[in-house]
N, C-alpha and C. Protein backbone atom coordinates (compact mmCIF):
# COMPACT_ATOMS: atom_id res chain seq x y z
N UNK A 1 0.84 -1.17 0.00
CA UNK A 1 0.00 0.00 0.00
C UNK A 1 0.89 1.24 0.00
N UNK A 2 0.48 2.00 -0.74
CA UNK A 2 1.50 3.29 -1.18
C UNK A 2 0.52 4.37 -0.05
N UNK A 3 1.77 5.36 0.68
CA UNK A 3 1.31 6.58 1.34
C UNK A 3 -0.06 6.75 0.85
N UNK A 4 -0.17 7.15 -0.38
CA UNK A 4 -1.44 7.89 -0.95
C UNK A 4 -2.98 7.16 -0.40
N UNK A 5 -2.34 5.58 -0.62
CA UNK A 5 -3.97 5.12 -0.19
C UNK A 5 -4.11 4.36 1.31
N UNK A 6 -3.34 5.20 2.34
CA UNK A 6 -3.05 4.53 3.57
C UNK A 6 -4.71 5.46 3.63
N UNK A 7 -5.32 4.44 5.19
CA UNK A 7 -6.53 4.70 5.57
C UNK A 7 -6.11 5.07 6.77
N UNK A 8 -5.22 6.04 7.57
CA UNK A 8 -5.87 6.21 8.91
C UNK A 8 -6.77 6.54 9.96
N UNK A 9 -6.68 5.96 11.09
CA UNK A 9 -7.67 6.44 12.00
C UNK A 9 -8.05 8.05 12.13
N UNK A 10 -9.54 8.17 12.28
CA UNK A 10 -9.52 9.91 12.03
C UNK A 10 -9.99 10.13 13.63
N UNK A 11 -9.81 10.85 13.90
CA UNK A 11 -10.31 12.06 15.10
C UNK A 11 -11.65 11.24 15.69
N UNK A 12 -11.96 11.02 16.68
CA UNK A 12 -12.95 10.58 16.98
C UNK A 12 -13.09 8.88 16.96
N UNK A 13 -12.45 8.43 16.45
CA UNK A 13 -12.70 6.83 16.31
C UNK A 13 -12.16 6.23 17.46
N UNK A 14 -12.23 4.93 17.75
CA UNK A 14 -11.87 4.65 19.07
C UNK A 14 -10.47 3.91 18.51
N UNK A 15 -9.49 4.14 19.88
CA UNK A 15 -7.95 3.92 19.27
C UNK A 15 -7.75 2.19 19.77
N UNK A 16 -7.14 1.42 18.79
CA UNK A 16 -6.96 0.20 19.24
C UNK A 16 -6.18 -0.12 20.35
N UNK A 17 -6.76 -1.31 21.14
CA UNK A 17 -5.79 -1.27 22.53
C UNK A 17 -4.20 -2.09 21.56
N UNK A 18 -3.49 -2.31 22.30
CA UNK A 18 -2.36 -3.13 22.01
C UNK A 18 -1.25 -3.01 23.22
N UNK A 19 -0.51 -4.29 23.21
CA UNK A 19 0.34 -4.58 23.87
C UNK A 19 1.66 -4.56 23.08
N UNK A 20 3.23 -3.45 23.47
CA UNK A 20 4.23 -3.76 22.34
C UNK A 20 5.41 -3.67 23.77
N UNK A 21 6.52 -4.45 23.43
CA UNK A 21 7.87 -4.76 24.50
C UNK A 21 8.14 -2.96 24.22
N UNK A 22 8.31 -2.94 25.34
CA UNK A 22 9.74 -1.48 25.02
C UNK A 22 11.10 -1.66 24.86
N UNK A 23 11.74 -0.91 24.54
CA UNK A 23 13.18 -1.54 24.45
C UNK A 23 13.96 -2.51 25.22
N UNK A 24 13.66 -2.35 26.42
CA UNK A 24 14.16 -3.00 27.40
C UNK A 24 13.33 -4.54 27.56
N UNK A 25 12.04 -4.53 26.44
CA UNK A 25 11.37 -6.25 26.42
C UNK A 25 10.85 -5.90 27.60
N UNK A 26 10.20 -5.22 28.39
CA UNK A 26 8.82 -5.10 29.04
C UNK A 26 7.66 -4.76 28.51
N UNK A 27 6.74 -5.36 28.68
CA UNK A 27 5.29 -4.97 28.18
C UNK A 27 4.86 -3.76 28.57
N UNK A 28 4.27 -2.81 27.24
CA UNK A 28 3.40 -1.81 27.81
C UNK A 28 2.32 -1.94 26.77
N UNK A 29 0.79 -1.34 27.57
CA UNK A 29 -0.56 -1.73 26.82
C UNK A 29 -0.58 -0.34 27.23
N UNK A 30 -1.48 0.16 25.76
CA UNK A 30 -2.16 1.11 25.77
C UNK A 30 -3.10 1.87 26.94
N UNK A 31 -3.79 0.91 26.91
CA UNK A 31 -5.16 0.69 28.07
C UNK A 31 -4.75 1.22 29.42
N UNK A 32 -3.45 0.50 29.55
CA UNK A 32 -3.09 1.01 30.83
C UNK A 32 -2.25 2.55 31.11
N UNK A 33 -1.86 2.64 30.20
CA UNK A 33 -0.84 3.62 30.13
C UNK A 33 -2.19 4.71 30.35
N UNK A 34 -2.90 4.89 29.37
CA UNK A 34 -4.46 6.06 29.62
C UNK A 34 -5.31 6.12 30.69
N UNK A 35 -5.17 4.83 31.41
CA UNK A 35 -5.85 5.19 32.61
C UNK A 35 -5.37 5.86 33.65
N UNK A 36 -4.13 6.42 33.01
CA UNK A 36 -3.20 7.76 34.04
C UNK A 36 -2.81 8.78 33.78
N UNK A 37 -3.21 8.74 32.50
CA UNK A 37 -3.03 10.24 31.55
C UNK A 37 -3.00 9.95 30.16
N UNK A 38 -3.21 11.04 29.32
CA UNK A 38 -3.40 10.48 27.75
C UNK A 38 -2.27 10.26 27.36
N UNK A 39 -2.10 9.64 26.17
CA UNK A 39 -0.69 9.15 25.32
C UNK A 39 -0.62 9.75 23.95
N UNK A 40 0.34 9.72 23.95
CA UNK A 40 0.63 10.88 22.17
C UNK A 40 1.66 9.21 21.49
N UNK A 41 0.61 9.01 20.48
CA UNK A 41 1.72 7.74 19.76
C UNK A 41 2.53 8.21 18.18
N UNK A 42 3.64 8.07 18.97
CA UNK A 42 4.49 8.87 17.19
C UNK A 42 5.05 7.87 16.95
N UNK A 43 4.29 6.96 15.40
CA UNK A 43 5.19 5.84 14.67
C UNK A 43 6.19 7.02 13.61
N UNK A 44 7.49 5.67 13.72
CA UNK A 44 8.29 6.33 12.89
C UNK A 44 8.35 5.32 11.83
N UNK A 45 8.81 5.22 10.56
CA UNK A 45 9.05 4.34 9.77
C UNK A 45 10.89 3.41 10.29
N UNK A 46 12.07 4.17 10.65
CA UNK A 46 12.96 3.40 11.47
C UNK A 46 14.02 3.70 11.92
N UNK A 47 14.48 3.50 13.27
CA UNK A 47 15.45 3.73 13.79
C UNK A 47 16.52 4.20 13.27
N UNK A 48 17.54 4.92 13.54
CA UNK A 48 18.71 5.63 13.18
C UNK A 48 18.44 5.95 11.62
N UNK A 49 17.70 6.61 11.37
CA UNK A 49 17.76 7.30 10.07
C UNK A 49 17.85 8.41 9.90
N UNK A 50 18.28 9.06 9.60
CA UNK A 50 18.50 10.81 9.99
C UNK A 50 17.35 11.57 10.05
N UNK A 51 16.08 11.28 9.12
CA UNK A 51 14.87 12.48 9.97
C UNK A 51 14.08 11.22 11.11
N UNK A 52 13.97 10.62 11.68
CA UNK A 52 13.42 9.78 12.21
C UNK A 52 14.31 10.50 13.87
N UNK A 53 15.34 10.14 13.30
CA UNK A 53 15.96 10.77 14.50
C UNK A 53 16.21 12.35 14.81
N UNK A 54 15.94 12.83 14.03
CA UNK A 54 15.81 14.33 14.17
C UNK A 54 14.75 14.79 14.97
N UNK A 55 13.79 14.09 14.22
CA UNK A 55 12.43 13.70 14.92
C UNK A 55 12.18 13.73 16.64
N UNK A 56 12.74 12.49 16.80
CA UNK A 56 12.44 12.22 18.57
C UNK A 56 13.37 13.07 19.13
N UNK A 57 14.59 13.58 18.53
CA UNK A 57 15.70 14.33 19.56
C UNK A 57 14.83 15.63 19.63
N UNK A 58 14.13 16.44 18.63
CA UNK A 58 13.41 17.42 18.83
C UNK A 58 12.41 17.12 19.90
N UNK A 59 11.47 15.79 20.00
CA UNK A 59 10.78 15.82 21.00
C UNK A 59 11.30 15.49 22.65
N UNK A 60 12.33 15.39 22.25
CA UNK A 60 13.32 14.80 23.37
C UNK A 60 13.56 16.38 24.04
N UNK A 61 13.95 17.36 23.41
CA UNK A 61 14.52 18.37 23.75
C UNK A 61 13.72 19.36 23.98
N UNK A 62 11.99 18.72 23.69
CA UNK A 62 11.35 19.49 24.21
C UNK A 62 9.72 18.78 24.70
N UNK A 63 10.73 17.51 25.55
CA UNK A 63 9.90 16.60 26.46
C UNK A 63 8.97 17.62 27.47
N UNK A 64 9.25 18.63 28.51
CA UNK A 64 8.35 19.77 28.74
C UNK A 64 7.08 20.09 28.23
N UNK A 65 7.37 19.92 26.80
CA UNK A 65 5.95 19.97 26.43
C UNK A 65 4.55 18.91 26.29
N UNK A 66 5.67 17.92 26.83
CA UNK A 66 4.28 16.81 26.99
C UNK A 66 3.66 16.07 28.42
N UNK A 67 4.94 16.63 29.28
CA UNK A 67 5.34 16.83 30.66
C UNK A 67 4.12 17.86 31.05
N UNK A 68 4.07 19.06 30.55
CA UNK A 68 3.25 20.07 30.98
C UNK A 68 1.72 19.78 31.05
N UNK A 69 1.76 19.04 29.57
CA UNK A 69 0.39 18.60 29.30
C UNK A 69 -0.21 17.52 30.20
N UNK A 70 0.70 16.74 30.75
CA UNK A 70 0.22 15.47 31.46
C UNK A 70 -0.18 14.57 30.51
N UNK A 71 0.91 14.37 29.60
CA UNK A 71 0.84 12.69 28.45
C UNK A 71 2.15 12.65 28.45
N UNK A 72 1.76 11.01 28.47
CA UNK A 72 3.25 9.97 28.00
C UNK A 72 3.12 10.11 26.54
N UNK A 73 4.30 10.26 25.98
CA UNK A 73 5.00 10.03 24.78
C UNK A 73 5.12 8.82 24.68
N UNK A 74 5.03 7.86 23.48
CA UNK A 74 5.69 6.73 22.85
C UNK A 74 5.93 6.71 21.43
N UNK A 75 7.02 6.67 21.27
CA UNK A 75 7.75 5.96 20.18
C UNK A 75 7.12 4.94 19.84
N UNK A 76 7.22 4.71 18.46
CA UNK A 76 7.06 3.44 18.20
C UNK A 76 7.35 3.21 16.52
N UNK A 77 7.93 2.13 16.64
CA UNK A 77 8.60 2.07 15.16
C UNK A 77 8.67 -0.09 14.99
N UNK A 78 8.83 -0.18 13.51
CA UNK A 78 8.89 -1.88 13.32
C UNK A 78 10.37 -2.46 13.88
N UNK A 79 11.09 -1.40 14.33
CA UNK A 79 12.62 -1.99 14.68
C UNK A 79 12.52 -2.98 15.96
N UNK A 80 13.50 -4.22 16.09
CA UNK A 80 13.45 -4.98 17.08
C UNK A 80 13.74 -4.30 18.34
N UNK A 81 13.43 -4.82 19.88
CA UNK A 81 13.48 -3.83 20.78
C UNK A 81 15.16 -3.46 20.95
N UNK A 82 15.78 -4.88 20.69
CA UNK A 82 17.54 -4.23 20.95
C UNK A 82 18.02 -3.40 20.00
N UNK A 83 17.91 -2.87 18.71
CA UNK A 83 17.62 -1.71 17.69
C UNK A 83 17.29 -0.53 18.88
N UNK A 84 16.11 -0.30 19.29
CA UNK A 84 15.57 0.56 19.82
C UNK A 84 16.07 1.17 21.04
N UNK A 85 16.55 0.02 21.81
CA UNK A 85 17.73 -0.17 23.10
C UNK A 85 18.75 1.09 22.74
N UNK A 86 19.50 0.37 21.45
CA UNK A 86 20.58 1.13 21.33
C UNK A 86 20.61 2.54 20.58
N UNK A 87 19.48 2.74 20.36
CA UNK A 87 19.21 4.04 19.29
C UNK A 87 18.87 4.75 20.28
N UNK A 88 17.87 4.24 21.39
CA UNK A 88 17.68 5.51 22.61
C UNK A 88 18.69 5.99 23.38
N UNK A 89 19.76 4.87 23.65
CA UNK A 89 21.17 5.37 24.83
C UNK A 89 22.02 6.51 23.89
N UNK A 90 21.90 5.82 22.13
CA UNK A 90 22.84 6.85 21.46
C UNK A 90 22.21 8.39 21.61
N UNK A 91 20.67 8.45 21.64
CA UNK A 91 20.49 9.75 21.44
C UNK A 91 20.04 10.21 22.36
N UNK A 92 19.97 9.59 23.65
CA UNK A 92 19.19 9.96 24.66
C UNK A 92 18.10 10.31 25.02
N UNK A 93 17.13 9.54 24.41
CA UNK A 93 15.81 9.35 23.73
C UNK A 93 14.98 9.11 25.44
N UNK A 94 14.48 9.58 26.19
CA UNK A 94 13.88 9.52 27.39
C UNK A 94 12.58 9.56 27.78
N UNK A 95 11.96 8.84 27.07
CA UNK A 95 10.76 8.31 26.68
C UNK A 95 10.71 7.01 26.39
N UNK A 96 9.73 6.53 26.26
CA UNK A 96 9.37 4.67 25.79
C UNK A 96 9.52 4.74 24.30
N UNK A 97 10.41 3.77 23.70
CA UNK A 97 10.21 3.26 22.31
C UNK A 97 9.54 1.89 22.25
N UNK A 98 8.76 1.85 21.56
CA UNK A 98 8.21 0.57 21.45
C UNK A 98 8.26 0.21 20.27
N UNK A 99 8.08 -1.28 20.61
CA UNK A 99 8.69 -2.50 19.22
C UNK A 99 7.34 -3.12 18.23
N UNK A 100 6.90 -2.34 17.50
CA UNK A 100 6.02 -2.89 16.72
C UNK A 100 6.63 -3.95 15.68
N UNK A 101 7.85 -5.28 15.95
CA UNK A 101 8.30 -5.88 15.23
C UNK A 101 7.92 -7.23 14.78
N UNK A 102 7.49 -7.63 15.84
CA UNK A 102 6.28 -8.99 15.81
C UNK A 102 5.28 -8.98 16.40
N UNK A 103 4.13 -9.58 15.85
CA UNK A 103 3.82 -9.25 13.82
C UNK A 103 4.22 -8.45 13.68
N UNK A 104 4.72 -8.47 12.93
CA UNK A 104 5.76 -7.13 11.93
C UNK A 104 4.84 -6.06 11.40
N UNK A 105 4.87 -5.32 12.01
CA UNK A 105 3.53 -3.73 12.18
C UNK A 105 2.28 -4.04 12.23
N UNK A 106 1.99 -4.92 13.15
CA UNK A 106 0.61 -5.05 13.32
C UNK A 106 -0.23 -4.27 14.37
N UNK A 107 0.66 -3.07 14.63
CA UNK A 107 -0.02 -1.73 15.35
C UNK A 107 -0.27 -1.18 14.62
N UNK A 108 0.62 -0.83 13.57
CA UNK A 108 0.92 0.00 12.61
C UNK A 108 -0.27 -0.02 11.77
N UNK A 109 -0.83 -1.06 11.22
CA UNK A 109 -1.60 -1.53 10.25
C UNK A 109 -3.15 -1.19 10.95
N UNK A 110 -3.35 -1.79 12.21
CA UNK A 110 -4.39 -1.31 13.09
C UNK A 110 -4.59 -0.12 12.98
N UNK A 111 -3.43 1.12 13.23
CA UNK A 111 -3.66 2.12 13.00
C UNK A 111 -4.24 2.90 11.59
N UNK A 112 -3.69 1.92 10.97
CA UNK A 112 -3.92 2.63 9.04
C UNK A 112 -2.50 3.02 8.55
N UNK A 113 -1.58 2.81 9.45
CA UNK A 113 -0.11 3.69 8.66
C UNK A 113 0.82 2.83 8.48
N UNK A 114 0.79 1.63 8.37
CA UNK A 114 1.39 0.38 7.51
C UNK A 114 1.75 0.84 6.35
N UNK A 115 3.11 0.93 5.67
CA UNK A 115 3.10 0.84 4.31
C UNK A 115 4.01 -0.59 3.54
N UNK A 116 2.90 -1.04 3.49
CA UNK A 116 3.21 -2.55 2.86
C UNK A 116 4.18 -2.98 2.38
N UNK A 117 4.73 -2.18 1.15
CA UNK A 117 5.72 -2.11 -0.24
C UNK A 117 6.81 -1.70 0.79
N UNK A 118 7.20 -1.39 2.00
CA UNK A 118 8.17 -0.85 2.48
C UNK A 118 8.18 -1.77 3.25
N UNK A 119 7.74 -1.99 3.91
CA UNK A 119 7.45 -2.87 5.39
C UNK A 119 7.74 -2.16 7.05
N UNK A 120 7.07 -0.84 6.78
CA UNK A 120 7.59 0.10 7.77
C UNK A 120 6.26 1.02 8.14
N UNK A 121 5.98 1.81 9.22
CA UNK A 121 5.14 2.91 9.23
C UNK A 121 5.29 4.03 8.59
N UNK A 122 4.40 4.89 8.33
CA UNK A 122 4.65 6.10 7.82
C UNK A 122 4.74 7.06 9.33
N UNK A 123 4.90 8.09 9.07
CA UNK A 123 5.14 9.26 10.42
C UNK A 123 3.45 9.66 10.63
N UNK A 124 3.36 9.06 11.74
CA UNK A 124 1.66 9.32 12.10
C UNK A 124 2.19 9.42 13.30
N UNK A 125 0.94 10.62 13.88
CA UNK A 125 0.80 10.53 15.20
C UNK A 125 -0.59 10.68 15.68
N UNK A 126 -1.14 10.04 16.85
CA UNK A 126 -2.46 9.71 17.14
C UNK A 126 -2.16 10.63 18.94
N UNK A 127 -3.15 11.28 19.21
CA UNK A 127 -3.21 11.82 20.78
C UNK A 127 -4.61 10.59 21.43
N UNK A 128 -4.02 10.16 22.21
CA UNK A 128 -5.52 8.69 22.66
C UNK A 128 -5.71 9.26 23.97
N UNK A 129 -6.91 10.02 24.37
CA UNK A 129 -7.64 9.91 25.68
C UNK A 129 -7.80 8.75 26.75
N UNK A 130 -8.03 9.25 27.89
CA UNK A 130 -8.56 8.10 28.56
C UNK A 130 -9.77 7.18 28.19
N UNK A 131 -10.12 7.56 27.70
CA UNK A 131 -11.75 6.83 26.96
C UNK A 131 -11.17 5.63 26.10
N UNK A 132 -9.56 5.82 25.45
CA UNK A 132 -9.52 4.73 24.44
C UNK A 132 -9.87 5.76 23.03
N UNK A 133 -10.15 6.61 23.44
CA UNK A 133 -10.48 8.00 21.69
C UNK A 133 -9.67 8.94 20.95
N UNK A 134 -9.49 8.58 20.26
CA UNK A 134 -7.93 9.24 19.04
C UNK A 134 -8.71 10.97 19.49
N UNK A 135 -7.94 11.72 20.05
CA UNK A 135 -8.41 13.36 19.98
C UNK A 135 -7.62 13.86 18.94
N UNK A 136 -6.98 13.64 18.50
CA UNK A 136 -5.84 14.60 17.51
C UNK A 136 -5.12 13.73 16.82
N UNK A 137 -5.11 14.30 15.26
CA UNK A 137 -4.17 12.71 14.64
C UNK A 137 -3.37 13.79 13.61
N UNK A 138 -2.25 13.49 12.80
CA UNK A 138 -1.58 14.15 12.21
C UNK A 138 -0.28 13.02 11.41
N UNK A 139 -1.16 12.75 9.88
CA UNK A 139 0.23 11.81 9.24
C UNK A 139 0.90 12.22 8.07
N UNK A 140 2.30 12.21 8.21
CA UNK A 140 2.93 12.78 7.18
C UNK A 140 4.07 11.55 6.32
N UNK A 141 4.21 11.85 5.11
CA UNK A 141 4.83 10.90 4.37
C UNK A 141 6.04 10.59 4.74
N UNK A 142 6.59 9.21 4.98
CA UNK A 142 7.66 8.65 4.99
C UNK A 142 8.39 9.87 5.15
N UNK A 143 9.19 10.80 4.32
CA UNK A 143 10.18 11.89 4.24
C UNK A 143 10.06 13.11 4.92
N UNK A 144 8.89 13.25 5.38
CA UNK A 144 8.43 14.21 5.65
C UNK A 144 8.34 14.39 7.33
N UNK A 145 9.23 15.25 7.92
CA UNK A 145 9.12 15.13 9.48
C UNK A 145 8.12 15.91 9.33
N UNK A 146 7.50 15.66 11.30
CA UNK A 146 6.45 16.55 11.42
C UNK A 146 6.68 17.76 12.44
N UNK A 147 6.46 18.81 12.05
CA UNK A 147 6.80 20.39 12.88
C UNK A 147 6.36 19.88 14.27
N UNK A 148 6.88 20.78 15.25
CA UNK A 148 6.32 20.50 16.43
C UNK A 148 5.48 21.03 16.65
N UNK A 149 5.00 22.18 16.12
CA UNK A 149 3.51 23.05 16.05
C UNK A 149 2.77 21.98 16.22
N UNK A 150 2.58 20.92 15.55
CA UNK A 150 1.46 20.35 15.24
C UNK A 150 1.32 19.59 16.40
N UNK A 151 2.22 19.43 17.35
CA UNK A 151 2.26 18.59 18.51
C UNK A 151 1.29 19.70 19.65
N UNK A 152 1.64 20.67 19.52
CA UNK A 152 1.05 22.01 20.07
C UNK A 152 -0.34 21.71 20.10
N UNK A 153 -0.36 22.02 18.60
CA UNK A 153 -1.47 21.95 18.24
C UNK A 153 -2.62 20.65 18.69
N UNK A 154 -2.37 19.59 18.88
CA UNK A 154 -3.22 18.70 19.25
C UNK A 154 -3.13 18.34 20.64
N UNK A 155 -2.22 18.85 21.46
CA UNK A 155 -1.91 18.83 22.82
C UNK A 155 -3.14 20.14 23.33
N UNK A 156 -3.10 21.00 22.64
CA UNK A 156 -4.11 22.37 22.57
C UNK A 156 -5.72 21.62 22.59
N UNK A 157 -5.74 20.22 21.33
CA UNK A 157 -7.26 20.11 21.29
C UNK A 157 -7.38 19.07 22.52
N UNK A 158 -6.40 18.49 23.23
CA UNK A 158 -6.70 17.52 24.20
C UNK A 158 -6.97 18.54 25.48
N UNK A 159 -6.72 19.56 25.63
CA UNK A 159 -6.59 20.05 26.46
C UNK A 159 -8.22 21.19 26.68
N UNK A 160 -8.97 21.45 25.55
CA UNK A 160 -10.08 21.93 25.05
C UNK A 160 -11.38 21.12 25.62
């Protein structure tokens, strides 16, 4: 499936639960993580790639802003969790990465941002309420990082 005809989840739909290892191969579920504050999920397509990582070090460097809001951040990308291990110590990534690697993006795909022909996510991000309800979604193509405005910006509608 090419970018163009990915289906993601829109605003309002209810967000799938799932269970993915974090780097370190501990379980974290959605479900639980929201019943303590909302979660902002940023798939990346993969580890150490230069905008992927541009990416989280920007949100890294301006963790405060999700801190303020009262949401956990997660990463999440198809890389295995020891990939993810070592990509967070290199960049000092201080947040959860999670391993959508087996099934091989079957979050990803749940979500709508599977891209098949690649075997990777596209750059989506979903804001999930306590309810289990996507409030804010924002996906941009493989190449394409996403501004942090837009993190603003849907941290703004969770907060509305």
């Amino acid at each position: 499936m090419a970018f163009e005809d990915l289906a993601p989840l829109a605003v309002g739909a209810a967000a799938p639960d799932f269970t993915l290892v974090n780097a370190h191969g501990e379980p974290v579920t959605l479900s639980e993580v929201v019943a303590s504050r909302p979660a902002v999920l940023v798939f990346v397509p993969a580890a150490f790639t230069a905008t992927c990582t541009g990416e989280y070090c920007e949100l890294r460097d301006n963790i405060s802003l999700f801190e303020d809001a009262h949401v956990q951040l997660l990463g999440i990308s198809v890389d295995p969790k020891s990939a993810l291990r070592v990509w967070g110590e290199q960049e000092g990534l201080d947040f959860p990465l999670l391993s959508d690697f087996w099934p091989h993006g079957e979050v990803a795909r749940a979500y709508g941002v599977f891209l098949e022909e690649r075997g990777v996510a596209t750059r989506a991000t979903f804001v999930v309420d306590g309810s289990m309800t996507i409030r804010a979604a924002f996906v941009n193509a493989p190449g394409e990082a996403r501004p942090l405005a837009a993190y603003r910006e849907a941290l703004a509608r969770l907060a509305a």
